[in-house]
N, C-alpha and C. Protein backbone atom coordinates (compact mmCIF):
# COMPACT_ATOMS: atom_id res chain seq x y z
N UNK A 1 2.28 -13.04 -30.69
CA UNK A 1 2.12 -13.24 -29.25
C UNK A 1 1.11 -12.22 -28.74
N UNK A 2 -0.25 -12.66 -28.65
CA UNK A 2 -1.41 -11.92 -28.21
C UNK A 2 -1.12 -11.08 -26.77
N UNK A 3 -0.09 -12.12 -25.76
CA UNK A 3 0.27 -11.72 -24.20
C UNK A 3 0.99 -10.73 -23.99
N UNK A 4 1.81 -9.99 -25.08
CA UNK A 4 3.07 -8.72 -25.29
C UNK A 4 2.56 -7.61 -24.56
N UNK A 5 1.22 -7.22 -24.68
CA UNK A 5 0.66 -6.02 -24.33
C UNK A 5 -0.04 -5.46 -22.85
N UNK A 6 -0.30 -7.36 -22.35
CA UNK A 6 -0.64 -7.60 -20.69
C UNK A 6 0.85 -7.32 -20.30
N UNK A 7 2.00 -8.15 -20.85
CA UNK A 7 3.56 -8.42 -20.30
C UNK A 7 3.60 -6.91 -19.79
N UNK A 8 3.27 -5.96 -20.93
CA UNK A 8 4.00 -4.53 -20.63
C UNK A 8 3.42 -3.89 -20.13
N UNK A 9 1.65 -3.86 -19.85
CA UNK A 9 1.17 -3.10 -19.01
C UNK A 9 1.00 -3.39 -17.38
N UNK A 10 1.26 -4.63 -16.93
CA UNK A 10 1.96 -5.65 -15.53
C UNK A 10 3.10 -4.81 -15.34
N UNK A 11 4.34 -5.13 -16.25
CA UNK A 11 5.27 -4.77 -15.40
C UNK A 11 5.66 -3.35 -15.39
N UNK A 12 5.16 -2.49 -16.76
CA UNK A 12 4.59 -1.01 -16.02
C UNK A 12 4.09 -0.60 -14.68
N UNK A 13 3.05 -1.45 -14.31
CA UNK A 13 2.03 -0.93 -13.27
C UNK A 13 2.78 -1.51 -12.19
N UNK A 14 3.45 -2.25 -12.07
CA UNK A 14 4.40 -2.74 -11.52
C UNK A 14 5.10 -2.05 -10.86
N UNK A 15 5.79 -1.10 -11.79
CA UNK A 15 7.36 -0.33 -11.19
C UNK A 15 6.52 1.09 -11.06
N UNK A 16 5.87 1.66 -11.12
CA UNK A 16 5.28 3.01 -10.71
C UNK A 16 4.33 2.10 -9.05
N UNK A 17 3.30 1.02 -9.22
CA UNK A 17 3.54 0.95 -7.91
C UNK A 17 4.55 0.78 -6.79
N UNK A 18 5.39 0.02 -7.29
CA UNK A 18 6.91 -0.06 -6.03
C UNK A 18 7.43 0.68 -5.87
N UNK A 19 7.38 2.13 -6.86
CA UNK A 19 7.87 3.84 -6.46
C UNK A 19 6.79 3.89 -5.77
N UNK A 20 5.91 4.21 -5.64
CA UNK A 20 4.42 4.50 -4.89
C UNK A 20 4.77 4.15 -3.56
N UNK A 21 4.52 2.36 -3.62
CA UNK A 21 4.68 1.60 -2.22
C UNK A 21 5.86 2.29 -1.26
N UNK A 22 7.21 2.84 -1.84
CA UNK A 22 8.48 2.68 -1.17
C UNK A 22 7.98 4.17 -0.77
N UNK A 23 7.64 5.23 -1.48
CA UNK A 23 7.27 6.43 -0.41
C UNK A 23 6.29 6.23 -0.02
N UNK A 24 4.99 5.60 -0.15
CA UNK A 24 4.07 5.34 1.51
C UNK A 24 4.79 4.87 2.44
N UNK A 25 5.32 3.60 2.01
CA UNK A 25 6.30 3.09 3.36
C UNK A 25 7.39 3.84 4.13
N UNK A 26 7.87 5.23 3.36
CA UNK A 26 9.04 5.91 3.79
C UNK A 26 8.14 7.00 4.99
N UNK A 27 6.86 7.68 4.65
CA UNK A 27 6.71 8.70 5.17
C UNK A 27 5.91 8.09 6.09
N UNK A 28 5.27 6.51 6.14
CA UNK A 28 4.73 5.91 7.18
C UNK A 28 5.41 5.65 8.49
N UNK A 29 6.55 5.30 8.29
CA UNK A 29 7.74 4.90 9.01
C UNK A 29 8.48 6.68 9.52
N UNK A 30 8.60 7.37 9.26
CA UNK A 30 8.79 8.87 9.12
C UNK A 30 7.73 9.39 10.56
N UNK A 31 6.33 9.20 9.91
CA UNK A 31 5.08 9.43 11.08
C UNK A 31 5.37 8.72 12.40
N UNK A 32 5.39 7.21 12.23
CA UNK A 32 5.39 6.04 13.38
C UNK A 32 6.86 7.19 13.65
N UNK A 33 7.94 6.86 13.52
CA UNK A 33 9.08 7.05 14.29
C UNK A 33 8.81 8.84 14.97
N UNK A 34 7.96 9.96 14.03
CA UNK A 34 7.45 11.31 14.66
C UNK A 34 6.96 11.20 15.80
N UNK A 35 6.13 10.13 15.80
CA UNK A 35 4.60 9.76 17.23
C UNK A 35 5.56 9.56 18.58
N UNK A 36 5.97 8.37 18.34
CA UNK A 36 6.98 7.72 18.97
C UNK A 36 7.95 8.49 19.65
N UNK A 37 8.44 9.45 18.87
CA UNK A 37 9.84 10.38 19.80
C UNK A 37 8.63 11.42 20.49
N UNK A 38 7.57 11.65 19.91
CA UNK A 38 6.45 12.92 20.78
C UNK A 38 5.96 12.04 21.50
N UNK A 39 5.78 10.96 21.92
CA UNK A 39 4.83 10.51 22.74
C UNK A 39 4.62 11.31 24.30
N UNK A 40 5.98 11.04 24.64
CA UNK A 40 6.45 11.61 25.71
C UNK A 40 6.02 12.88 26.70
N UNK A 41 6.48 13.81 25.52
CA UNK A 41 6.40 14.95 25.83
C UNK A 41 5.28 15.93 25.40
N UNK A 42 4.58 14.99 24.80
CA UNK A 42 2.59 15.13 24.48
C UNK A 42 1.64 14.81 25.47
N UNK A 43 1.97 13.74 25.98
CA UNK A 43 1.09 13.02 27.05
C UNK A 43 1.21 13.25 27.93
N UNK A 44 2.22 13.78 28.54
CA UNK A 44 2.98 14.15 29.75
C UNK A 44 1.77 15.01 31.16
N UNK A 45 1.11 15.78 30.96
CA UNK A 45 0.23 16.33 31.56
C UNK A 45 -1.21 15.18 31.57
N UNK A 46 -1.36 14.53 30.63
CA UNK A 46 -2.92 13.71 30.58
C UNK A 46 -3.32 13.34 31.48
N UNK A 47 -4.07 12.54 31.77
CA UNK A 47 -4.83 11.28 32.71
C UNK A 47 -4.91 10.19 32.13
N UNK A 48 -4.72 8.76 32.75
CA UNK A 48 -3.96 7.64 31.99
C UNK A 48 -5.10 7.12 30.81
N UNK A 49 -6.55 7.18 30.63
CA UNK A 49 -7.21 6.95 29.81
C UNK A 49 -6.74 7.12 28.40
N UNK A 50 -5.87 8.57 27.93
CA UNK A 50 -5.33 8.66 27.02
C UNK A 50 -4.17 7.98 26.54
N UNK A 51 -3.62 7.22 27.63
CA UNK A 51 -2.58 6.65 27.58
C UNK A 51 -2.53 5.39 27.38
N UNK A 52 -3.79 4.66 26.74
CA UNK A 52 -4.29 3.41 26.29
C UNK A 52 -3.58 2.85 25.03
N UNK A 53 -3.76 3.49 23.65
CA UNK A 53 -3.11 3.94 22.66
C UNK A 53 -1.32 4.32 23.25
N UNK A 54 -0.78 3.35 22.82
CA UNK A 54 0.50 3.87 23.38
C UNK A 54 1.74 4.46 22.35
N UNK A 55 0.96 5.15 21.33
CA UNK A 55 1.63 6.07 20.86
C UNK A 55 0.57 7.14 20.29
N UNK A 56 0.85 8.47 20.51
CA UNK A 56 0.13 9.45 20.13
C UNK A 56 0.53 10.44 19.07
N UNK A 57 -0.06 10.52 18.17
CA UNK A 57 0.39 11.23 16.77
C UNK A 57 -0.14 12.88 16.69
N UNK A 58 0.98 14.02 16.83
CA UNK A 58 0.24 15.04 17.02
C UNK A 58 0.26 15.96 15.91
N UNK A 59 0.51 15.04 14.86
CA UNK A 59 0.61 15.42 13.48
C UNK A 59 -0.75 15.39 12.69
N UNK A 60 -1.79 14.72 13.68
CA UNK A 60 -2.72 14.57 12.74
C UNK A 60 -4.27 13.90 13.93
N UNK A 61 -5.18 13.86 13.63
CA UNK A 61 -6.24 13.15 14.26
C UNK A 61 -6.62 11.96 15.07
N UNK A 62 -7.33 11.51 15.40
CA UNK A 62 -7.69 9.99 16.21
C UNK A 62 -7.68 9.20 15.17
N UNK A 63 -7.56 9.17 13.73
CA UNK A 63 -7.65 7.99 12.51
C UNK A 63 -5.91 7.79 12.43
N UNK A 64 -5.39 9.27 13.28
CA UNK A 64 -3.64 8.71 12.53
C UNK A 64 -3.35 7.43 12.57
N UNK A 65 -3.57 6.91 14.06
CA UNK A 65 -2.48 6.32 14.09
C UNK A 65 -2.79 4.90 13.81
N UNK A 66 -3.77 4.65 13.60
CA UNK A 66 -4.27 3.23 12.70
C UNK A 66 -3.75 3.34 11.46
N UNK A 67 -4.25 4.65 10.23
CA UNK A 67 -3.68 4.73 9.15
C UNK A 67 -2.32 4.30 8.97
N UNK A 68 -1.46 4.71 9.68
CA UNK A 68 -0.30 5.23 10.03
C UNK A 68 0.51 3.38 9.78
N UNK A 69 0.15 3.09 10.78
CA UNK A 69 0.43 1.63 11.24
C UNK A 69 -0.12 0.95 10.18
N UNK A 70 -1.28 0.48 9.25
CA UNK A 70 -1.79 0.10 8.29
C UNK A 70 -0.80 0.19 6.83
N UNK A 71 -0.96 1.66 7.06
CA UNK A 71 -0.10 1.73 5.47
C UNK A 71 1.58 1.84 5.61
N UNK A 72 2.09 1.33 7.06
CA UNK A 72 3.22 1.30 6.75
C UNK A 72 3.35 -0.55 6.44
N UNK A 73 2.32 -1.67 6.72
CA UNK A 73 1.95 -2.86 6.64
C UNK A 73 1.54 -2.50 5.11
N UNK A 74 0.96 -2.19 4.74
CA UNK A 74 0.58 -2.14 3.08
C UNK A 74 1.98 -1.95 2.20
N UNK A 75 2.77 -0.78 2.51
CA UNK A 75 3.82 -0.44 1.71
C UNK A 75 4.70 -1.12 1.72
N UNK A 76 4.89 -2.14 3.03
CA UNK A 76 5.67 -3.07 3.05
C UNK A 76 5.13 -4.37 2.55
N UNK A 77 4.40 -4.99 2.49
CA UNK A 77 3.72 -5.39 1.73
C UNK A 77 3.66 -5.55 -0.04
N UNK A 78 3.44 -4.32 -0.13
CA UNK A 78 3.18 -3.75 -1.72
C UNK A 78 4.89 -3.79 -2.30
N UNK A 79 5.97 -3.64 -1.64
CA UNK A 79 6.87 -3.30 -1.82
C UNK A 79 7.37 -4.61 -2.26
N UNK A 80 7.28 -5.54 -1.52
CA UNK A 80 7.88 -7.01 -1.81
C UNK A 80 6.63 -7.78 -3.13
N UNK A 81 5.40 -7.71 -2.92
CA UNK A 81 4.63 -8.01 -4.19
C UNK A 81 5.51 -7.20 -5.41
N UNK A 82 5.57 -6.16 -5.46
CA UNK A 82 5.98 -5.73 -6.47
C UNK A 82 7.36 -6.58 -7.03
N UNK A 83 8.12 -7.03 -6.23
CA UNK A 83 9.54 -6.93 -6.25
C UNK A 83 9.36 -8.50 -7.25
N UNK A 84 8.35 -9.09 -6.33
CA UNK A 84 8.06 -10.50 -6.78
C UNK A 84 7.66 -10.83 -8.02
N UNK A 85 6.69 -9.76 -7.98
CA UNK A 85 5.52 -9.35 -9.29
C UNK A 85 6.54 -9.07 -10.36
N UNK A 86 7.49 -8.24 -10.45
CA UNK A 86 8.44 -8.36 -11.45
C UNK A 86 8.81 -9.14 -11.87
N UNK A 87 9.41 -9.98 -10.86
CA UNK A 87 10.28 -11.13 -11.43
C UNK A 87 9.74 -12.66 -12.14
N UNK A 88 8.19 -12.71 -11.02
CA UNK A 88 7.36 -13.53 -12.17
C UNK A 88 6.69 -13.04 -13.49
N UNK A 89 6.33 -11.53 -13.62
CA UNK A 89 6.28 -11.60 -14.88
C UNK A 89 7.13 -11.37 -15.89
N UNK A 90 8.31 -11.47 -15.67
CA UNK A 90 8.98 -11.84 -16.60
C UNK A 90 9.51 -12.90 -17.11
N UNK A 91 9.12 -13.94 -15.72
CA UNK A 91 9.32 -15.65 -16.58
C UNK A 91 8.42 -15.74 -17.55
N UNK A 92 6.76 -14.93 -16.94
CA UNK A 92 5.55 -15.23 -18.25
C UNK A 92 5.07 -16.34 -18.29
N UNK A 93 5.05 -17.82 -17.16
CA UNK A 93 4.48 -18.84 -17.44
C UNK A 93 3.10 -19.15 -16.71
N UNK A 94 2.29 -19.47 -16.72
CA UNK A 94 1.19 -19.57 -15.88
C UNK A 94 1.20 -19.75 -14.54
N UNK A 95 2.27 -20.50 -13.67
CA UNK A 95 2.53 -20.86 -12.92
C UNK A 95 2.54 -19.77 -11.67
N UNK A 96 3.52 -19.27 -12.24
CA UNK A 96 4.18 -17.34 -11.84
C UNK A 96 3.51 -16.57 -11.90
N UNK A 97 2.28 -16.72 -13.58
CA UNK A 97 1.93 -15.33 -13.45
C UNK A 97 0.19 -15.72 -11.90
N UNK A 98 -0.13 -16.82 -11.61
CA UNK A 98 -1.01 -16.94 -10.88
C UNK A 98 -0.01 -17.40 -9.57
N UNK A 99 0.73 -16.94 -9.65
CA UNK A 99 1.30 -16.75 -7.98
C UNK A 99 1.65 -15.22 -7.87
N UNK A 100 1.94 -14.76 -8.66
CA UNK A 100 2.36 -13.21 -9.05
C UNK A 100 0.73 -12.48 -8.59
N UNK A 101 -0.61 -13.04 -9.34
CA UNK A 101 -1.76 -12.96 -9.04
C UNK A 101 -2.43 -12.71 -7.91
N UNK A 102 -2.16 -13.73 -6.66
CA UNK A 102 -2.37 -14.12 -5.62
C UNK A 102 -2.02 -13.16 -4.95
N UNK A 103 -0.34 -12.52 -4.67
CA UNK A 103 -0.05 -11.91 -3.92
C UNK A 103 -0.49 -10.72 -4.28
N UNK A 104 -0.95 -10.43 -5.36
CA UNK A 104 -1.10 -8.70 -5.87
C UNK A 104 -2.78 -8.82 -5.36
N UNK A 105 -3.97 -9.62 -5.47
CA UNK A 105 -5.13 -9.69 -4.35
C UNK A 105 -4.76 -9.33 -3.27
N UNK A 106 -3.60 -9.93 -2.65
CA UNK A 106 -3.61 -9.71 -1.05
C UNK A 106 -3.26 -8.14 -0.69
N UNK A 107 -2.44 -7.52 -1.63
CA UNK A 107 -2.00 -6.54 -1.39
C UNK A 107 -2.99 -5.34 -1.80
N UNK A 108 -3.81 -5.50 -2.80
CA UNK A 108 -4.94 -5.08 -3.56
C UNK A 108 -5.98 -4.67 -2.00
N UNK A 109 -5.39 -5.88 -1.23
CA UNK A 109 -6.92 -5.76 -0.05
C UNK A 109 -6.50 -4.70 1.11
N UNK A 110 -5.08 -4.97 1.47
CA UNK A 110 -4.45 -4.10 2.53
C UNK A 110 -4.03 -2.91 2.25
N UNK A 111 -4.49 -2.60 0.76
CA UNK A 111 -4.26 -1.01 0.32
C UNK A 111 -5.90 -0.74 0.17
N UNK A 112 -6.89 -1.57 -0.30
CA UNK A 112 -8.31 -1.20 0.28
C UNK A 112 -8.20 -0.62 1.64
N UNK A 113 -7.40 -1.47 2.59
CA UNK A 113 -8.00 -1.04 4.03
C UNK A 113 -7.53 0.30 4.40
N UNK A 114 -6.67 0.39 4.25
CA UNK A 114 -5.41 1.74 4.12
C UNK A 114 -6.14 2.77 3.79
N UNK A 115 -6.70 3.02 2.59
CA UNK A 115 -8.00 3.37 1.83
C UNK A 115 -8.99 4.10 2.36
N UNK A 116 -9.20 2.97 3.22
CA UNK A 116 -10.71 3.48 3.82
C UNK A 116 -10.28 4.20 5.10
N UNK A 117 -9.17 3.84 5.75
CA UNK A 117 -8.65 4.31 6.96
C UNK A 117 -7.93 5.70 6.34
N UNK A 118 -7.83 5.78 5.40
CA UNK A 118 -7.80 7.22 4.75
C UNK A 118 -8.74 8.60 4.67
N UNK A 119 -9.55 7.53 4.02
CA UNK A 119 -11.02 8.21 3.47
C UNK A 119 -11.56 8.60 5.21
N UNK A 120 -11.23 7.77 6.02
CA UNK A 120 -11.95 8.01 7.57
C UNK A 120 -10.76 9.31 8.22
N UNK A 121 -9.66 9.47 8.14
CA UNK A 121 -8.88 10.48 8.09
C UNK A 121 -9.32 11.49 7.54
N UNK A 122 -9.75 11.99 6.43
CA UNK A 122 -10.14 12.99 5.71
C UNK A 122 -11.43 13.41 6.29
N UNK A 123 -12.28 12.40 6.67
CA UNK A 123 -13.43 13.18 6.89
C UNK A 123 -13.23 13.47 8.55
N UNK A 124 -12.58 12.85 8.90
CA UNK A 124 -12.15 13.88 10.64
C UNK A 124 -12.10 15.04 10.29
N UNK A 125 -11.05 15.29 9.95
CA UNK A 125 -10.44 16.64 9.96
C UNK A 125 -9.08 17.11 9.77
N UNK A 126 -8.34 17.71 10.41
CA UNK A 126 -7.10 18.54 10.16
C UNK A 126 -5.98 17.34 10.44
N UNK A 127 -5.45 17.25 9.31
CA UNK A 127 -3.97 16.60 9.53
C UNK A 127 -2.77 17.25 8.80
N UNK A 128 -1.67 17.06 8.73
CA UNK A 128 -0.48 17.94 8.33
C UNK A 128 -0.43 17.62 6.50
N UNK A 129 0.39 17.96 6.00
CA UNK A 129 0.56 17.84 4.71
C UNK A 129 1.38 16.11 4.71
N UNK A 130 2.39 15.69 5.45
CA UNK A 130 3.04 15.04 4.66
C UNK A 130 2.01 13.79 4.97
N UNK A 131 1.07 13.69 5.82
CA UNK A 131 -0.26 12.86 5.95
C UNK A 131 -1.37 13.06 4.66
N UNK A 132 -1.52 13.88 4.17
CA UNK A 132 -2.46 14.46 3.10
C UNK A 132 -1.62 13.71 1.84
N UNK A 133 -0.42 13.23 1.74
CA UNK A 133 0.31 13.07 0.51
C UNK A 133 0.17 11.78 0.73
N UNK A 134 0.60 11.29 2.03
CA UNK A 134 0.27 9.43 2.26
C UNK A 134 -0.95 9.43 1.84
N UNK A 135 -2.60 10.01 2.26
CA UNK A 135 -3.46 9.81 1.98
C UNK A 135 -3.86 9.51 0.23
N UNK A 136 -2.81 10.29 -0.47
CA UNK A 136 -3.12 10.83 -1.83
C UNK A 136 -2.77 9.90 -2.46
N UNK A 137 -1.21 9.37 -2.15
CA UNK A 137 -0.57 7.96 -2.95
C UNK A 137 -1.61 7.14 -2.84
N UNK A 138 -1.95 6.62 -1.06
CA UNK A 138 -2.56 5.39 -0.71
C UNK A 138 -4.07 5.24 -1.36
N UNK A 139 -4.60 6.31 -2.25
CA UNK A 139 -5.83 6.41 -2.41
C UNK A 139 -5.62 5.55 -4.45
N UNK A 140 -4.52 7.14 -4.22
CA UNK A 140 -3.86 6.64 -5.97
C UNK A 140 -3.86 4.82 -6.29
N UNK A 141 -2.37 4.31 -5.26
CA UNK A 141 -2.59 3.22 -5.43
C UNK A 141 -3.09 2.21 -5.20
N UNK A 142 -4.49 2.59 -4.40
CA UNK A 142 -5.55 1.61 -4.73
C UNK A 142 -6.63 1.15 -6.13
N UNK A 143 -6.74 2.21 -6.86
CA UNK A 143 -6.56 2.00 -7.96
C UNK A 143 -5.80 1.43 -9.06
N UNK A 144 -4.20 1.61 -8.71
CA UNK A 144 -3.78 1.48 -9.61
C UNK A 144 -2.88 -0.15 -9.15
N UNK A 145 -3.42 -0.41 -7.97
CA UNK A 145 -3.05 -1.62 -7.83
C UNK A 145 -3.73 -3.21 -8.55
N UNK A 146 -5.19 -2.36 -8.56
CA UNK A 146 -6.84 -3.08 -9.06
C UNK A 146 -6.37 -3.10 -10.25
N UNK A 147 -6.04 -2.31 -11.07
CA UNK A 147 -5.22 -2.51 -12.50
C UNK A 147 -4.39 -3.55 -12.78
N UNK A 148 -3.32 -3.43 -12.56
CA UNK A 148 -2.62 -4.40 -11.92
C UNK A 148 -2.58 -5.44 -11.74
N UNK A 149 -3.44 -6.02 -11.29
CA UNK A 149 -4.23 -7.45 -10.58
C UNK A 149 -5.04 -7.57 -11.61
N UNK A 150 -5.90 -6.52 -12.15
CA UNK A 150 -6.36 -7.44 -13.55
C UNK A 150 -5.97 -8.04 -14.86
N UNK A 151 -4.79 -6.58 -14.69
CA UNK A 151 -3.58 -6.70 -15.99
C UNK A 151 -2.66 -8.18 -15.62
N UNK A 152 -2.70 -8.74 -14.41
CA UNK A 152 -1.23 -9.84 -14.05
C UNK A 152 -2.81 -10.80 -14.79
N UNK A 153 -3.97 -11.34 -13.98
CA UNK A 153 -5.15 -12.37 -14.58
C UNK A 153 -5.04 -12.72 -16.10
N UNK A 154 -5.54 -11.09 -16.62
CA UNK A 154 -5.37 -11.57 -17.87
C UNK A 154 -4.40 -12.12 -18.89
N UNK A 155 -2.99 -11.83 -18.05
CA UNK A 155 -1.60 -12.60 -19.00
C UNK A 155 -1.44 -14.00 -18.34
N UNK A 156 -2.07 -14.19 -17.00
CA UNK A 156 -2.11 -15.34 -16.69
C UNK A 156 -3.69 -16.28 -17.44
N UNK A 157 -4.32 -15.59 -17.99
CA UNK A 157 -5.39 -16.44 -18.92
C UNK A 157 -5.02 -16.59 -20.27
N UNK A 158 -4.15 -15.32 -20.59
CA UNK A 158 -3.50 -15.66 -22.07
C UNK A 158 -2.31 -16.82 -21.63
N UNK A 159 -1.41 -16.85 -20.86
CA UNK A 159 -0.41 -17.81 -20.82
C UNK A 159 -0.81 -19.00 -20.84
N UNK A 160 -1.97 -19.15 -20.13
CA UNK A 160 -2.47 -20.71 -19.69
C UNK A 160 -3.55 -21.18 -21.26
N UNK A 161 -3.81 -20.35 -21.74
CA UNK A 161 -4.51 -20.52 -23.10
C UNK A 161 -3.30 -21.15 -24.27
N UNK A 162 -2.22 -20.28 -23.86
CA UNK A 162 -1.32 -20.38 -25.36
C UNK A 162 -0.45 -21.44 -25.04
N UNK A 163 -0.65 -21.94 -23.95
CA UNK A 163 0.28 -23.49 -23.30
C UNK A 163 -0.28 -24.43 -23.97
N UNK A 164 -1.77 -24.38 -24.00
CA UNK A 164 -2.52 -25.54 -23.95
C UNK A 164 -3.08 -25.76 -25.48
């Protein structure tokens, strides 16, 4: 069975991303719910222009709170691909592994965006540490999601080869 070695490097990349995904999504949700209880008592003195953006993150820069909101949509996201991604590759039939495929592109793209809304974070400037660690995963697993998505293709080109 030529496919043994895609099977195991899929559902490897698999379960280190859905550890990945579940703490972006934890410390995303962590930030959003930080912003959210400071809004208040941050803004409180402003002039309403600032008050457009209706949550203000004082944990970190003008990129927070897009990032913020993005990669808690990615991790949630990434979290259920994964969950899925497991379970079709372990049926292993072509069917699964190019639906397994599909969703790991989509997720592949909303951890690009995450990514770049990262990379645009970093080059602002000063943000806190537990933002520097979202940045670090979300950078990590954009890579290692692209893996991933090539590793699910190619067991879905070996499956559909060894059917036929």
């Amino acid at each position: 069975m030529a496919s043994g070695g895609s099977k195991t490097v899929a559902t490897t990349l698999l379960l280190v991303n859905l550890i990945m995904y579940v703490i972006v999504a934890a410390i995303a949700g962590w930030a959003l719910n930080y912003g959210v209880n400071e809004t208040p008592y941050s803004l409180s003195g402003l002039t309403p222009p600032a008050r457009l953006f209706p949550i203000y993150f004082p944990i970190g820069n003008l990129a927070t709170g897009f990032f913020v909101i993005f990669s808690l949509i990615t991790g949630v996201v990434g979290i259920a691909t994964s969950l899925t991604g497991l379970q079709e590759v372990s049926r292993w039939n072509p069917a699964s592994l190019l639906s397994a495929a599909a969703s790991s592109i989509i997720t592949w793209a909303l951890t690009l965006l995450a990514m770049g809304l990262a990379c645009k974070e970093i080059s602002i400037g000063w943000r806190s540490a537990s933002l520097r660690t979202m940045e670090t995963l979300t950078i990590v697993l954009t890579g290692t999601q692209l893996l991933c998505t090539g590793a699910i293709h190619a067991g879905a080109k070996n499956a559909s080869l060894e059917r036929f």
